[in-house]
C-alpha atoms as a PDB file:
ATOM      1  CA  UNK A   1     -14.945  16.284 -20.646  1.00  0.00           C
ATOM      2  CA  UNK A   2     -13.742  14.989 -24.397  1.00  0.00           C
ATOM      3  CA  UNK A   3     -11.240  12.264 -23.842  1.00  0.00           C
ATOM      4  CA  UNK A   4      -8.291  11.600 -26.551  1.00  0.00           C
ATOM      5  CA  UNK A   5      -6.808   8.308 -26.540  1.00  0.00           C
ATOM      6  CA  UNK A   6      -3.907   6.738 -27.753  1.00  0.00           C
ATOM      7  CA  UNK A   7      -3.462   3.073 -29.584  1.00  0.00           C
ATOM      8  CA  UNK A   8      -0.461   1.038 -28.316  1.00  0.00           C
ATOM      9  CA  UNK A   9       1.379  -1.713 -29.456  1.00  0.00           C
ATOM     10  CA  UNK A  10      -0.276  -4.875 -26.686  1.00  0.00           C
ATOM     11  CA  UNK A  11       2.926  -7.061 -26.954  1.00  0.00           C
ATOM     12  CA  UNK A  12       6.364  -5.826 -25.531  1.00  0.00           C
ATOM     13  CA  UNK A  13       9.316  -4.887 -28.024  1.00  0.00           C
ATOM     14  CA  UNK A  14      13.042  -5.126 -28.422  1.00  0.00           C
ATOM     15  CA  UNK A  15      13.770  -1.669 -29.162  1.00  0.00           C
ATOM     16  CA  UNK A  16      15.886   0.212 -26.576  1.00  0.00           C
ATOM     17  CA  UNK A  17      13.421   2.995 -24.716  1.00  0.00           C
ATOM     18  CA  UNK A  18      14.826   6.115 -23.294  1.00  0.00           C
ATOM     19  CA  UNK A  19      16.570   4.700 -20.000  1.00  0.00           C
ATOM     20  CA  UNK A  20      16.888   1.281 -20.459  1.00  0.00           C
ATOM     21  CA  UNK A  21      19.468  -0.908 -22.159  1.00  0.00           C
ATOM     22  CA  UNK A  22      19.301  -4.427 -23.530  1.00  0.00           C
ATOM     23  CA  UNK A  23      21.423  -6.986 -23.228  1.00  0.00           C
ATOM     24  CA  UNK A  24      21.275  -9.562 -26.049  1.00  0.00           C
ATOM     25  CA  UNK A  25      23.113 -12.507 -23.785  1.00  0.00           C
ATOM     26  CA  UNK A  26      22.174 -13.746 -20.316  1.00  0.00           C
ATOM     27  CA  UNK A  27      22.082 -16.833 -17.741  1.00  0.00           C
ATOM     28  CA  UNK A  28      21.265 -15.094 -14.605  1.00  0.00           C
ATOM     29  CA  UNK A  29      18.079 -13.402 -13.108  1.00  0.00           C
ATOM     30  CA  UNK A  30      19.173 -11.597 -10.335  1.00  0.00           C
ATOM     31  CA  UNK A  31      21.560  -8.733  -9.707  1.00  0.00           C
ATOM     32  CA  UNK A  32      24.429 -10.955  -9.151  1.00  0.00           C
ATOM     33  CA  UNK A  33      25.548 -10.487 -12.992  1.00  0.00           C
ATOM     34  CA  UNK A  34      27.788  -8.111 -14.787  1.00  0.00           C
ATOM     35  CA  UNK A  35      27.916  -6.580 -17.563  1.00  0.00           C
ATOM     36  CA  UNK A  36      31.217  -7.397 -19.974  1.00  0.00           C
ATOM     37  CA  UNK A  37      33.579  -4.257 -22.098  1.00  0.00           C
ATOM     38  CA  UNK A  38      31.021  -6.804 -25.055  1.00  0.00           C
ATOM     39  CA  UNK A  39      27.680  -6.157 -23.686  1.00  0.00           C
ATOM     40  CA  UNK A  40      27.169  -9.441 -22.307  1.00  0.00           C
ATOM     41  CA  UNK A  41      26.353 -10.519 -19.177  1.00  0.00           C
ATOM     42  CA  UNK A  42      28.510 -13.328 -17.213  1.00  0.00           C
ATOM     43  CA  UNK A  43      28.255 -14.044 -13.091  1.00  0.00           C
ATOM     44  CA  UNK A  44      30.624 -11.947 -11.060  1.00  0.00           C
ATOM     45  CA  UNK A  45      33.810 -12.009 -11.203  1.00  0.00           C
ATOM     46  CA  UNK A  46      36.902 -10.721  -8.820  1.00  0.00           C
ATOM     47  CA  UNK A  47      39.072 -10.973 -12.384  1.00  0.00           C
ATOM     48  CA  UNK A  48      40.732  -7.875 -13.366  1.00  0.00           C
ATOM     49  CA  UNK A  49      41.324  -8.301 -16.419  1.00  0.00           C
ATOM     50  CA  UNK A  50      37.371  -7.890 -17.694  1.00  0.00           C
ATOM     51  CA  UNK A  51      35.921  -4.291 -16.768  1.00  0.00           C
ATOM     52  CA  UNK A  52      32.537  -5.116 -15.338  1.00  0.00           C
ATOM     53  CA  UNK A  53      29.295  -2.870 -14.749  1.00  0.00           C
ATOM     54  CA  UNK A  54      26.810  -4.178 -12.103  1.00  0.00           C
ATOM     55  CA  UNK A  55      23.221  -3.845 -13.545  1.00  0.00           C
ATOM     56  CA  UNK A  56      20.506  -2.226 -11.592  1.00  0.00           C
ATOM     57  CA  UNK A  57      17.527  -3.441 -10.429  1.00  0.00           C
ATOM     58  CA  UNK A  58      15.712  -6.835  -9.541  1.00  0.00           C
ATOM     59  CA  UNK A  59      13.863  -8.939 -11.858  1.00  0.00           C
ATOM     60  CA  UNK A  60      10.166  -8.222 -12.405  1.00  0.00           C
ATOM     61  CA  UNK A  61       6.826  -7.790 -14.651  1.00  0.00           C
ATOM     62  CA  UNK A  62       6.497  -5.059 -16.805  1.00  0.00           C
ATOM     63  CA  UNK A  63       3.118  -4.433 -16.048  1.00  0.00           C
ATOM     64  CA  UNK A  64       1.292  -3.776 -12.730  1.00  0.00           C
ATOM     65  CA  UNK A  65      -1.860  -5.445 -13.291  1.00  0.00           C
ATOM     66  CA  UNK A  66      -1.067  -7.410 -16.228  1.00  0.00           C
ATOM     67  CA  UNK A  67      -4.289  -9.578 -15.681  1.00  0.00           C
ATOM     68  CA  UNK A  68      -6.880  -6.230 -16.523  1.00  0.00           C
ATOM     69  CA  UNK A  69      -8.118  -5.669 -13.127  1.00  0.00           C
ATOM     70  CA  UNK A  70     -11.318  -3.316 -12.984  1.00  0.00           C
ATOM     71  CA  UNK A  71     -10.832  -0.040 -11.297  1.00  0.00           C
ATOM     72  CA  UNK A  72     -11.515   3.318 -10.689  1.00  0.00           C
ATOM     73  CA  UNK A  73      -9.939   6.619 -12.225  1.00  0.00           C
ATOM     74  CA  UNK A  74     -10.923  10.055 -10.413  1.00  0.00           C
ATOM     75  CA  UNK A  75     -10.908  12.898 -12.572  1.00  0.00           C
ATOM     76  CA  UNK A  76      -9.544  16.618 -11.595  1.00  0.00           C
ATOM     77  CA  UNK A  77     -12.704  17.903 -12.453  1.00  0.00           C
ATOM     78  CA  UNK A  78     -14.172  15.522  -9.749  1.00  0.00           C
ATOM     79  CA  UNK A  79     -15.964  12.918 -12.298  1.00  0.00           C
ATOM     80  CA  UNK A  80     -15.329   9.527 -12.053  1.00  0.00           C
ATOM     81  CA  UNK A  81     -14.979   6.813 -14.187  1.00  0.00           C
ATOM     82  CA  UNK A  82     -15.312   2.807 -12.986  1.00  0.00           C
ATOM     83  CA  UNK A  83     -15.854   0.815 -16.275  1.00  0.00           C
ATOM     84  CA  UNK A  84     -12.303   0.686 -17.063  1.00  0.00           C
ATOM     85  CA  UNK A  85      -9.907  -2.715 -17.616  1.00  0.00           C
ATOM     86  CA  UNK A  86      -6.588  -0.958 -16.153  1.00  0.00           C
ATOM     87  CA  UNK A  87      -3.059  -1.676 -16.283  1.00  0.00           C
ATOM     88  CA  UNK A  88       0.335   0.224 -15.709  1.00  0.00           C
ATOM     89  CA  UNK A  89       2.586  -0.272 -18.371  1.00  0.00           C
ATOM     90  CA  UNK A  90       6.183   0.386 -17.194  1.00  0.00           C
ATOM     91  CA  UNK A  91       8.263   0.631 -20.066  1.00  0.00           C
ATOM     92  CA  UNK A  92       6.239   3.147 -21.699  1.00  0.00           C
ATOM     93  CA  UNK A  93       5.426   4.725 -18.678  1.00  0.00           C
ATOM     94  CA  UNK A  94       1.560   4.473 -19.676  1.00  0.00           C
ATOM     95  CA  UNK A  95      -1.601   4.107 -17.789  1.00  0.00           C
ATOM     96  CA  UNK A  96      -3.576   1.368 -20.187  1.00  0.00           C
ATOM     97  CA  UNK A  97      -6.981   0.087 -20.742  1.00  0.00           C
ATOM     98  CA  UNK A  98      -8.687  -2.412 -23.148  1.00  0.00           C
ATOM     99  CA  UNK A  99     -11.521  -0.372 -25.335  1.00  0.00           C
ATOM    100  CA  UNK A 100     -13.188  -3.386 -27.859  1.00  0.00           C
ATOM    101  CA  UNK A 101      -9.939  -5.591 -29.194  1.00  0.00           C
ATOM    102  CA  UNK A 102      -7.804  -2.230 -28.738  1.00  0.00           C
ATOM    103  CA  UNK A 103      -5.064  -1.282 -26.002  1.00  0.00           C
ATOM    104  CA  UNK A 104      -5.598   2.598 -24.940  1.00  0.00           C
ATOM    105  CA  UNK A 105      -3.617   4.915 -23.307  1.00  0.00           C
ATOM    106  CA  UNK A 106      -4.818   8.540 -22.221  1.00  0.00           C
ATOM    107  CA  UNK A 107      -3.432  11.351 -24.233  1.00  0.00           C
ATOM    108  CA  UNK A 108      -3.526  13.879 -21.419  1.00  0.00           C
ATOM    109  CA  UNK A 109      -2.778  11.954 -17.948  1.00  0.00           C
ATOM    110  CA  UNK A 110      -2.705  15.354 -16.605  1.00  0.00           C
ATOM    111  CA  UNK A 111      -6.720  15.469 -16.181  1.00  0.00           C
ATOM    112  CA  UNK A 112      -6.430  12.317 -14.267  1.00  0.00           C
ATOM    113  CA  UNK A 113      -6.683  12.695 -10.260  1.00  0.00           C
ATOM    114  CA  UNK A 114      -5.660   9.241  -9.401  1.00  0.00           C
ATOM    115  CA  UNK A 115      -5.991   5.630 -10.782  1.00  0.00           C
ATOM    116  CA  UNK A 116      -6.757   2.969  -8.814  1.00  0.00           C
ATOM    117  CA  UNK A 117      -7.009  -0.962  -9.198  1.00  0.00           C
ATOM    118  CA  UNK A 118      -6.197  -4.373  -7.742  1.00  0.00           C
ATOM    119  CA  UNK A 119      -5.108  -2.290  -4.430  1.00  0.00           C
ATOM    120  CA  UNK A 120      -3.147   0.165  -6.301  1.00  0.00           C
ATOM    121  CA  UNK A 121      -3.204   4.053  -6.709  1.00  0.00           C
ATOM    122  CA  UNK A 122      -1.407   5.713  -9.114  1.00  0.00           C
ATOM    123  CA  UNK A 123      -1.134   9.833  -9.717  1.00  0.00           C
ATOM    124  CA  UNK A 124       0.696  11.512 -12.490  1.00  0.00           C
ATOM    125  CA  UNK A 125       2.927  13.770 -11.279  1.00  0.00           C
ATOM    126  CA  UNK A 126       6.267  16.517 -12.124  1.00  0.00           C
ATOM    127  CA  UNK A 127       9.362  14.968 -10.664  1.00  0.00           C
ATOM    128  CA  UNK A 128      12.837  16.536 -10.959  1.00  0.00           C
ATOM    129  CA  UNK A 129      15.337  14.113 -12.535  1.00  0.00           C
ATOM    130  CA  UNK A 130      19.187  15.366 -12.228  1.00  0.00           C
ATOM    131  CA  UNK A 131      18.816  19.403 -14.371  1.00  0.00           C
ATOM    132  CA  UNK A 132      15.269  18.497 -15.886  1.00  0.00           C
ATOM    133  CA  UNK A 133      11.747  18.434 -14.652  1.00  0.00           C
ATOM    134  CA  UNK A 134       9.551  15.574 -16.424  1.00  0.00           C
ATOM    135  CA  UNK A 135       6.234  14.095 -15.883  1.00  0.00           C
ATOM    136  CA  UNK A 136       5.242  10.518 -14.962  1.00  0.00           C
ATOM    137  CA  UNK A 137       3.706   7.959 -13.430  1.00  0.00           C
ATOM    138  CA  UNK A 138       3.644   7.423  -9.770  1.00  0.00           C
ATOM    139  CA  UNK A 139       2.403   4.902  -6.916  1.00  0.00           C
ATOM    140  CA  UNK A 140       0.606   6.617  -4.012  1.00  0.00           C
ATOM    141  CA  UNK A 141       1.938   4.979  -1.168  1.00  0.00           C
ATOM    142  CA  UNK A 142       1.582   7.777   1.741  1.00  0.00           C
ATOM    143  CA  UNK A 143      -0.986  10.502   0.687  1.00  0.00           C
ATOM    144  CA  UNK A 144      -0.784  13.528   2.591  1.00  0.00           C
ATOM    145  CA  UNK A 145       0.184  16.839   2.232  1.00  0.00           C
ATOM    146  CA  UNK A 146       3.435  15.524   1.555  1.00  0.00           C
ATOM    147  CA  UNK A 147       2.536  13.222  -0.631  1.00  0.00           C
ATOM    148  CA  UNK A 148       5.433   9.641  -0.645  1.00  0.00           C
ATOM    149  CA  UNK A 149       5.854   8.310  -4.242  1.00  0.00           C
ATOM    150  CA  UNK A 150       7.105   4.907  -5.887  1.00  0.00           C
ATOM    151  CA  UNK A 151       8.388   5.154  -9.582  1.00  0.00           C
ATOM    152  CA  UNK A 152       9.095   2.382 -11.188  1.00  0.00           C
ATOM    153  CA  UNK A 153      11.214   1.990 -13.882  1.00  0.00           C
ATOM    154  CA  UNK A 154      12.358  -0.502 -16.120  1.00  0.00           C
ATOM    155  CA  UNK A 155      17.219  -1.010 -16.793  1.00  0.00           C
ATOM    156  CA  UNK A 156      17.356  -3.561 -18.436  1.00  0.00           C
ATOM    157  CA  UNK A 157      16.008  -5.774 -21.070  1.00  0.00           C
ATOM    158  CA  UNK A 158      16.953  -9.143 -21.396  1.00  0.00           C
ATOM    159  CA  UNK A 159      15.775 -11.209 -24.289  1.00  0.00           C
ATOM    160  CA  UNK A 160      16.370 -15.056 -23.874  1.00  0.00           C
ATOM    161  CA  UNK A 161      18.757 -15.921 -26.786  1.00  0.00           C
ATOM    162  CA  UNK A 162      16.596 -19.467 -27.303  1.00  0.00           C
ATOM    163  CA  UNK A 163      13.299 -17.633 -27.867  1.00  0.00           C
ATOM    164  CA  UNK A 164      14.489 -14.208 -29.859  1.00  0.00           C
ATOM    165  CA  UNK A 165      11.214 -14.401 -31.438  1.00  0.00           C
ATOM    166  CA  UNK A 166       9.370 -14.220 -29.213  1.00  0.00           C
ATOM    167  CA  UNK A 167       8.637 -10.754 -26.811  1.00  0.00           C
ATOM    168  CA  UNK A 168       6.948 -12.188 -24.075  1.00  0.00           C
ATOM    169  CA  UNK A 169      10.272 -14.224 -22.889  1.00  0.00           C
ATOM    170  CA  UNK A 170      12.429 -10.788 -22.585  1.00  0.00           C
ATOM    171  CA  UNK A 171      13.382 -10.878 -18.824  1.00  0.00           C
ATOM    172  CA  UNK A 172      13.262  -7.276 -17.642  1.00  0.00           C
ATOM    173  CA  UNK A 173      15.182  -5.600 -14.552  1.00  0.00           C
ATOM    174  CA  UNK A 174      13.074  -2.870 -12.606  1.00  0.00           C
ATOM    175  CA  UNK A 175      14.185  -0.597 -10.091  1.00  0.00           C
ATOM    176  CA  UNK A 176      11.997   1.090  -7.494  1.00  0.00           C
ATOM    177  CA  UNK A 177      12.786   4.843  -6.449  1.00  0.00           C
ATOM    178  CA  UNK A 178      10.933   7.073  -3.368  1.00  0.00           C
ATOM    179  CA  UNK A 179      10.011  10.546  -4.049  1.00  0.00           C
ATOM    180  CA  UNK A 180       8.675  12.983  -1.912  1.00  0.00           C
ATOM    181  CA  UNK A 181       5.917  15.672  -3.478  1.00  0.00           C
ATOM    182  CA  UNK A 182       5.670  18.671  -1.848  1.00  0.00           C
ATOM    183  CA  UNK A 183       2.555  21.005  -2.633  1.00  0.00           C
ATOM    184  CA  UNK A 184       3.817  23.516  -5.291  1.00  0.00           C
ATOM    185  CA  UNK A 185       7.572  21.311  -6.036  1.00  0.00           C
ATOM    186  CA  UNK A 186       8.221  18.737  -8.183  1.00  0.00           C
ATOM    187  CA  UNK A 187       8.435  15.404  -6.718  1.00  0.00           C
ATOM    188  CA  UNK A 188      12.074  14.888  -5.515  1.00  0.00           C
ATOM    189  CA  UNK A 189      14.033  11.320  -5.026  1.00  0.00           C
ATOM    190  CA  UNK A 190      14.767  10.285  -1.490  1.00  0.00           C
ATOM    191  CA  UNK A 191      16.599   7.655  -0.108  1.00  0.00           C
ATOM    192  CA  UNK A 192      16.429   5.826   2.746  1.00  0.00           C
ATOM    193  CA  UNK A 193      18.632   7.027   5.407  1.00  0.00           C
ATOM    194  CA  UNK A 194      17.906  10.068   7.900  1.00  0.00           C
ATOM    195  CA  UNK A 195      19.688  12.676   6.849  1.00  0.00           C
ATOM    196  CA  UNK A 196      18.486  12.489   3.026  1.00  0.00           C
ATOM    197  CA  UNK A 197      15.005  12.444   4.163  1.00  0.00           C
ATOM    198  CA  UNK A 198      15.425  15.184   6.984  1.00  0.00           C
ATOM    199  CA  UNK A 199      16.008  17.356   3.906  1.00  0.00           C
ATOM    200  CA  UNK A 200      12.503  17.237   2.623  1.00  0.00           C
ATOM    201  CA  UNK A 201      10.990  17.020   5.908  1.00  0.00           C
ATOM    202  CA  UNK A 202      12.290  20.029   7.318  1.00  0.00           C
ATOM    203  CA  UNK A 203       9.606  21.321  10.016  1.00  0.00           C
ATOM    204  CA  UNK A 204       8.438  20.027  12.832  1.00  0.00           C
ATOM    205  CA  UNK A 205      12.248  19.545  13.605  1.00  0.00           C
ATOM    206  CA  UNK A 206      11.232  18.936  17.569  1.00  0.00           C
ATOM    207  CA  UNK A 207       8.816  17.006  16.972  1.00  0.00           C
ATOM    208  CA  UNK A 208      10.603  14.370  14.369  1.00  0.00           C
ATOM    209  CA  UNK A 209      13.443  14.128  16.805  1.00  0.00           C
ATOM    210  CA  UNK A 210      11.342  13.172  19.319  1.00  0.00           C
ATOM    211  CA  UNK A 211       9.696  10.893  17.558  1.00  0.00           C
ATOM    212  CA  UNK A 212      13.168   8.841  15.579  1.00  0.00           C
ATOM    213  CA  UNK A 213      14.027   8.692  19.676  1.00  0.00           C
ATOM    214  CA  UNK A 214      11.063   6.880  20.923  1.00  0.00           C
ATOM    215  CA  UNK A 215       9.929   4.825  18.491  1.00  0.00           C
ATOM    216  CA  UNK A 216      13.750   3.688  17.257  1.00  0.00           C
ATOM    217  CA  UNK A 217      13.057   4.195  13.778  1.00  0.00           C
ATOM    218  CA  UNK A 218      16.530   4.539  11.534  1.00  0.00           C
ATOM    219  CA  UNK A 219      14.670   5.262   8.040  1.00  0.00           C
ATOM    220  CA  UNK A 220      17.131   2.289   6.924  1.00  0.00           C
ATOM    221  CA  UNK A 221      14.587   0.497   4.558  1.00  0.00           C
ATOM    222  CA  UNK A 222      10.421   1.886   2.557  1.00  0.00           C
ATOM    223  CA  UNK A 223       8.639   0.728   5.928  1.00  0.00           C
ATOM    224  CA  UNK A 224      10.492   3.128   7.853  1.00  0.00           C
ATOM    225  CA  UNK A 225      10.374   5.681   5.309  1.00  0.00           C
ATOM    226  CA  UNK A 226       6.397   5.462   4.603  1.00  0.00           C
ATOM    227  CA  UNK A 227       5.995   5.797   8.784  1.00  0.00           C
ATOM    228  CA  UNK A 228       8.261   8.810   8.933  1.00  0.00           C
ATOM    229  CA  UNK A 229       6.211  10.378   6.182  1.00  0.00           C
ATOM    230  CA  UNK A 230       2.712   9.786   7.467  1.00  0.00           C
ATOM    231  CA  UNK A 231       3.846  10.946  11.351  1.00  0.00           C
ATOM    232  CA  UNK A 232       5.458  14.226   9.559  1.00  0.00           C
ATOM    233  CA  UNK A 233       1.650  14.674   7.431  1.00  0.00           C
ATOM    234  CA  UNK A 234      -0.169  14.082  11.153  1.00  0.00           C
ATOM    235  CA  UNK A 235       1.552  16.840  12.250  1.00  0.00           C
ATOM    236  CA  UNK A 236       1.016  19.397   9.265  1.00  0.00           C
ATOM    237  CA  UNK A 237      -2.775  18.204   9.513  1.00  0.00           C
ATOM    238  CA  UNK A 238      -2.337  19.225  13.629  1.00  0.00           C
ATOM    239  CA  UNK A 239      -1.806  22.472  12.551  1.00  0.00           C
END
């Protein structure tokens, strides 16, 4: 199978990608800030005189394996490659590797089966978002049937006003969203609580019931959500 590869820029940049904001002016590193009616960011405030925006996400790297680990990509076609420097690069929402002084990307992500490095495995995968079905990047946490995703995505960017020249001080704000993939659906967001999740996981109604009882889990937080998800796939494989 012919491979075409993509060149990308190594070092992060200032301008705003689809989904994400930046904020020129900040002091905080957490969620605890707003954003001001002037785009900056102050510490909370009960005033209400200043409209205020709470920003989404937690502080975090931009890359998931930003050190190169080795790894392993398995194609659809069953070959398999393991002489690859990987990394996920969240705010382009590319799957990277180093190829002689040169940054790479795959062109067609949609030949890859799944990615894996430094105890990650990634899939590329449809997902509905709000009216529109897109494609992306995805960690495997429960495989299965019923497959349990983790997108990541980046809010915010948050140069620090001392160091405007230079890209590798941007702060950036990344939130984490579940999805469910279903075989023949798009991936679909989930939260955690019961009834959202009882959505997707519609058979095996008895069963799950049973199961919530017994074992006291309230889907309240990923733990319970990735346990839910692999019972419900034990009993698909049952039958």
């Amino acid at each position: 199978m012919v491979f075409v590869f993509l060149v990308v820029n190594v070092a992060p940049s200032f301008a705003q990608v689809p989904g994400t904001k930046a904020v020129p002016k900040t002091t905080a590193k957490k969620t605890d800030v707003m954003l001001s009616e002037e785009g900056n960011i102050s510490p909370t405030s009960t005033s209400a005189h200043t409209y205020q925006t709470k920003l989404e996400g937690i502080e975090g790297p931009v890359y998931v394996g930003a050190d190169w680990p080795s790894g392993t990509i398995v194609l659809r076609n069953g070959g398999v490659i393991d002489t690859y420097l990987l990394r996920y690069n969240l705010l382009s929402d590319q799957m990277q590797f180093i190829a002689g002084k040169d940054t790479l990307a795959f062109a067609s992500p949609q030949e890859l089966n799944t990615i894996s490095f430094a105890g990650h495995t990634f899939v590329y995968d449809a997902f509905q978002c709000e009216n529109t079905i897109r494609q992306g990047y995805f960690e495997l946490i429960v495989p299965g049937k019923n497959k349990l995703l983790l997108k990541r995505s980046v809010t915010y960017q948050i140069p620090d006003e001392k160091k405007l020249s230079d890209a590798s001080a941007t702060k950036y704000l990344i939130d984490e969203c579940y999805f469910i993939s279903k075989p023949g659906t798009p991936a679909s967001k989930v939260l955690c609580n019961r009834k959202n999740v009882l959505l997707f996981l519609d058979k095996h109604q008895n069963e799950i019931e049973e199961y919530l009882r017994i074992t006291g889990n309230k889907v309240r937080n990923p733990e319970d959500l990735k346990k839910l998800v692999a019972y419900y796939n034990s009993l698909d494989e049952e039958k």
